[in-house]
C-alpha atoms as a PDB file:
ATOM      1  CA  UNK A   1       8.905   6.247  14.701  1.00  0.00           C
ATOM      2  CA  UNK A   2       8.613   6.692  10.955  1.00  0.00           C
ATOM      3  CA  UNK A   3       6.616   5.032   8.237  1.00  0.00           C
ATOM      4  CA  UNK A   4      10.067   3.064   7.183  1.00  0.00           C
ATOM      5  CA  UNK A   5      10.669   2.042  10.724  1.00  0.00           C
ATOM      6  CA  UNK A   6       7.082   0.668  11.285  1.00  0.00           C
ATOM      7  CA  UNK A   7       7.511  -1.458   8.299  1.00  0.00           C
ATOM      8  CA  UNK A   8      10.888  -2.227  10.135  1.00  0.00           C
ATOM      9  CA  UNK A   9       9.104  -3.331  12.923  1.00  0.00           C
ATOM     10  CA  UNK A  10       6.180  -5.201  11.589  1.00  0.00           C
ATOM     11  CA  UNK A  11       9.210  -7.766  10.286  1.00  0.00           C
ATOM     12  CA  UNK A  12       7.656  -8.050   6.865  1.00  0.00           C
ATOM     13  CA  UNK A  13       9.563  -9.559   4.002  1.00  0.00           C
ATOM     14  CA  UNK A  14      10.009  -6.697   2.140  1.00  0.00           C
ATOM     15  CA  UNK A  15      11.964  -4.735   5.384  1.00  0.00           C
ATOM     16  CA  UNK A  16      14.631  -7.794   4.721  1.00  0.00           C
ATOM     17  CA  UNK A  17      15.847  -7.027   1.304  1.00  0.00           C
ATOM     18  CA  UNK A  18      19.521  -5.873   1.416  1.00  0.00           C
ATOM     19  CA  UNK A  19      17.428  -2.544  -1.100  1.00  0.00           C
ATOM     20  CA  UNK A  20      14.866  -2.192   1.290  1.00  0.00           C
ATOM     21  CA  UNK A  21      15.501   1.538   2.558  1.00  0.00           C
ATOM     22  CA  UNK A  22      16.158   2.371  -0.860  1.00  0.00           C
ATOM     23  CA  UNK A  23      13.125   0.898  -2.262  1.00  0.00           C
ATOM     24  CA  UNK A  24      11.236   2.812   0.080  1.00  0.00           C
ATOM     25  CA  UNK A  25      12.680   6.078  -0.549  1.00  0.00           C
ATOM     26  CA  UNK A  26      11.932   5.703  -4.212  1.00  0.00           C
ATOM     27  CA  UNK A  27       8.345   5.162  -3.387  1.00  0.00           C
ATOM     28  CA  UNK A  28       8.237   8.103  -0.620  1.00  0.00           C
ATOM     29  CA  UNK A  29      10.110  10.454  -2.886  1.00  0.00           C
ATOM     30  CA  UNK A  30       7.128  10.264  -5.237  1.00  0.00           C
ATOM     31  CA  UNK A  31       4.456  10.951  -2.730  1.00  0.00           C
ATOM     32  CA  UNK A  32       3.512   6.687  -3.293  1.00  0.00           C
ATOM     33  CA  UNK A  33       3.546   6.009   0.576  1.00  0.00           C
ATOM     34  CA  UNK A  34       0.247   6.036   2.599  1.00  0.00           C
ATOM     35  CA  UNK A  35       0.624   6.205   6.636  1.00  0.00           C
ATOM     36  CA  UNK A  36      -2.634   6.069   8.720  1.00  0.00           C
ATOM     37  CA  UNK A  37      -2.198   7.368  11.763  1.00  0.00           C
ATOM     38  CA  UNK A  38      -4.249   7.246  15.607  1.00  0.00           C
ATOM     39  CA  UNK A  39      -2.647  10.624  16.979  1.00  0.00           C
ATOM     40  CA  UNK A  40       0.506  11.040  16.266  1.00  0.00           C
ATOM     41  CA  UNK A  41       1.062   7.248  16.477  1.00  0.00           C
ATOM     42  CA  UNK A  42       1.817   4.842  12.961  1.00  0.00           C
ATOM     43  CA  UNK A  43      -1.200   2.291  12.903  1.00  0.00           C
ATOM     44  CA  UNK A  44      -0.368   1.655   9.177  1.00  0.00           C
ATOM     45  CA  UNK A  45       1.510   2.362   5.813  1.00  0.00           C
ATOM     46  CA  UNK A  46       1.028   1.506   2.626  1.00  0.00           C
ATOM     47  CA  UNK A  47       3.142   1.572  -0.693  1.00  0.00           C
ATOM     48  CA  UNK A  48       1.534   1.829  -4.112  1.00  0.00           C
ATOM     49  CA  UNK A  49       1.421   3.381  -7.429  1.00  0.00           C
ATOM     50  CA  UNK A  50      -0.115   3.273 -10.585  1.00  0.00           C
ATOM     51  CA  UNK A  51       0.329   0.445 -13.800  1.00  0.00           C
ATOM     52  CA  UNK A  52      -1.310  -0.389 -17.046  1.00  0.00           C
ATOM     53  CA  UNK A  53      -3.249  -3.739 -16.029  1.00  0.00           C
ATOM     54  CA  UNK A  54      -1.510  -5.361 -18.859  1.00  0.00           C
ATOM     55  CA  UNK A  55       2.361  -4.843 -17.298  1.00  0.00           C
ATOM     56  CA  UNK A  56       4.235  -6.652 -15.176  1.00  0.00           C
ATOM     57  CA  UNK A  57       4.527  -4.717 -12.027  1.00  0.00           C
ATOM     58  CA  UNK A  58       8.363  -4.115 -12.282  1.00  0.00           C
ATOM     59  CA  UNK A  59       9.773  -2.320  -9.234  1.00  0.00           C
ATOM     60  CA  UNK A  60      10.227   1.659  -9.810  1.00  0.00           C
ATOM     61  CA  UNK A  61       7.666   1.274 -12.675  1.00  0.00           C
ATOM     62  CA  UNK A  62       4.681   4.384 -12.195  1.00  0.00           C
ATOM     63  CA  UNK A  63       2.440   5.095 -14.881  1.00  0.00           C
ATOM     64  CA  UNK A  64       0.040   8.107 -13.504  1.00  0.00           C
ATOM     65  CA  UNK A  65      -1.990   7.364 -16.811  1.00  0.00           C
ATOM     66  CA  UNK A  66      -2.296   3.689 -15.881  1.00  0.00           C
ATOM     67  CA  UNK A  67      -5.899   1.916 -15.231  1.00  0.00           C
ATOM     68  CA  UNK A  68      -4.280  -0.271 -12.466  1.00  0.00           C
ATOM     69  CA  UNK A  69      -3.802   0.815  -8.812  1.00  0.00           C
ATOM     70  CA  UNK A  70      -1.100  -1.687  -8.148  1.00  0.00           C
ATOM     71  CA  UNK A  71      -0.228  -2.056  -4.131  1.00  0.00           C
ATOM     72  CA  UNK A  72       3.081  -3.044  -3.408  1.00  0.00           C
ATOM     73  CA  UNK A  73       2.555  -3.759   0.177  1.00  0.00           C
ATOM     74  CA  UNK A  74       0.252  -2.889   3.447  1.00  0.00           C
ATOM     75  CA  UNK A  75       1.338  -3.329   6.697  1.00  0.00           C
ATOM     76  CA  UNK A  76      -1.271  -2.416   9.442  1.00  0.00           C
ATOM     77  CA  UNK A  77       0.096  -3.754  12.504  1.00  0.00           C
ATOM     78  CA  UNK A  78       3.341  -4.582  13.846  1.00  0.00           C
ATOM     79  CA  UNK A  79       2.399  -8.161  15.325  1.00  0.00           C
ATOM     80  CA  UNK A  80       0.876  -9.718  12.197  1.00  0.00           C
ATOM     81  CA  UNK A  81      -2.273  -9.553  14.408  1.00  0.00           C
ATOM     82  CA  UNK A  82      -5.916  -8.322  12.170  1.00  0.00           C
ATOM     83  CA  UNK A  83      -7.764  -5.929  14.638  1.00  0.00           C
ATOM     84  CA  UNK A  84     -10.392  -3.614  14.710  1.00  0.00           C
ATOM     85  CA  UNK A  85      -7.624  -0.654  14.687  1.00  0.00           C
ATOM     86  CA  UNK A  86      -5.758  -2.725  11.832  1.00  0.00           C
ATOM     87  CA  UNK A  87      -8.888  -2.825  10.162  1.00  0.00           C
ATOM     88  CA  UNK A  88      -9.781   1.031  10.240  1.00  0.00           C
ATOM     89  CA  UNK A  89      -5.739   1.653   9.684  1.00  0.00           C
ATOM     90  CA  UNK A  90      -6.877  -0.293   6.157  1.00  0.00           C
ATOM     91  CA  UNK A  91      -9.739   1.476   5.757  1.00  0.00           C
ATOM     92  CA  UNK A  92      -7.851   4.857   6.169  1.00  0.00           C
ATOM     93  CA  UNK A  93      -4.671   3.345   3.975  1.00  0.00           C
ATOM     94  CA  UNK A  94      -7.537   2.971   1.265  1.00  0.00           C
ATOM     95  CA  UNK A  95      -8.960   6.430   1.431  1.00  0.00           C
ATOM     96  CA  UNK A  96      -5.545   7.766   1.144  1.00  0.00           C
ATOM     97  CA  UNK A  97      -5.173   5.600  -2.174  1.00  0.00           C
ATOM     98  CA  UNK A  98      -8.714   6.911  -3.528  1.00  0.00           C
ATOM     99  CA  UNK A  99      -7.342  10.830  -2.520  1.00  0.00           C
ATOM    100  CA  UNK A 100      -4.012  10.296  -4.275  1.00  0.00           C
ATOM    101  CA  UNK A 101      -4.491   8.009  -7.221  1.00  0.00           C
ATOM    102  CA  UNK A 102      -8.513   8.396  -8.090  1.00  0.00           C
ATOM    103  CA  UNK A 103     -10.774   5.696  -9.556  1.00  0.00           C
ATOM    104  CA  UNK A 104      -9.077   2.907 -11.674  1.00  0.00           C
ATOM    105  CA  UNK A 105     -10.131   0.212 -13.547  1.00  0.00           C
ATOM    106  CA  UNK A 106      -8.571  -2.687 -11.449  1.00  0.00           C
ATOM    107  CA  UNK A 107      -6.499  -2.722  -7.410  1.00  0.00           C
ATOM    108  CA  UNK A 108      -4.100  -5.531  -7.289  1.00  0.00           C
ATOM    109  CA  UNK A 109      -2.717  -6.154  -3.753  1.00  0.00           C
ATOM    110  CA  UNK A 110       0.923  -7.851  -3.879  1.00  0.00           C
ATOM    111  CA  UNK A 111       0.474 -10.560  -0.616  1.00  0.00           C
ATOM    112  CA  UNK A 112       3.436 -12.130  -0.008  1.00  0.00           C
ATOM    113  CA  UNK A 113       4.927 -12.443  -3.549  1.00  0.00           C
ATOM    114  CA  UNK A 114       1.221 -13.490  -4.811  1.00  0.00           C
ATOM    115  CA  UNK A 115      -1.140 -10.720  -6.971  1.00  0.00           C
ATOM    116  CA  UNK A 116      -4.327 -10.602  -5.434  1.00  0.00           C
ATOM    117  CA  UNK A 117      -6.538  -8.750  -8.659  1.00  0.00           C
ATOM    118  CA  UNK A 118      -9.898  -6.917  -7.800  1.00  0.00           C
ATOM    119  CA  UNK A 119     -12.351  -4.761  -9.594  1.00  0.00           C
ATOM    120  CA  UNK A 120     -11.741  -1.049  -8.402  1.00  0.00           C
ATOM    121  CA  UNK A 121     -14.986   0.295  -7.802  1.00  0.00           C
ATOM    122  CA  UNK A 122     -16.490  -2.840  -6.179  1.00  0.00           C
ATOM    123  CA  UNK A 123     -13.927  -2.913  -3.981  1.00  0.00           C
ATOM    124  CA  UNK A 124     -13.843   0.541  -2.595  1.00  0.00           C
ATOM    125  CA  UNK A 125     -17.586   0.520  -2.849  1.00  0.00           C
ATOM    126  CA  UNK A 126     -17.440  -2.524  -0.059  1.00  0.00           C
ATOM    127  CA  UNK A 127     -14.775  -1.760   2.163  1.00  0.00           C
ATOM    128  CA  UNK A 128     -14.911   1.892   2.445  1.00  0.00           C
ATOM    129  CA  UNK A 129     -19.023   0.867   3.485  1.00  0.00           C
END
């Protein structure tokens, strides 16, 4: 199974748009896809890229000067269901972030349509602990 697939699988909004693959693509293209893995098995992938805090997070819009670390979406299990391997796939789907994007001023998490904004630091500083 690949990153797209797990998303697939996990049933998420986002794997229903009619542009889904293509979304994706865009985003894995440009090195913007995380995947945690246990083995060789998927346990998570995540999709995000870099904005100014003041835009609106427009799809295909990357600004690798931009103070915001903008995630487009997480998935870290394919039941819906928060465990403790769901938990370190997030943990590991953050490091990956950290490694590929550096420190930002502000992470916004896209939930379900709704912009979740935190401050950066803080919030690697606690759930990286």
């Amino acid at each position: 199974m690949n990153a797209m697939e797990y998303i697939e699988l996990s049933g998420v909004p986002e794997s229903r748009w009619p542009i889904f693959r293509e979304w994706f693509s865009w985003y894995n293209q440009r090195g913007m896809v995380g995947v945690a893995k246990d083995g060789e098995e998927i346990v998570g992938v995540a999709v995000a890229r870099v904005i100014n805090g003041s835009e609106e997070p427009t799809h295909y819009l990357h600004r690798p000067n931009g103070d915001t670390a903008f995630v487009d979406l997480t998935v870290t299990s394919t039941d819906g269901r928060s465990t403790a391997r769901s938990r370190r796939a997030m943990q590991c789907l953050l490091t990956i972030l950290w490694d590929r994007f550096g420190p930002r001023r502000s992470l916004i998490f896209n939930r379900n349509g709704v912009q979740k904004k935190y401050d950066y630091m803080k919030f690697m500083q606690k759930a990286l602990a």
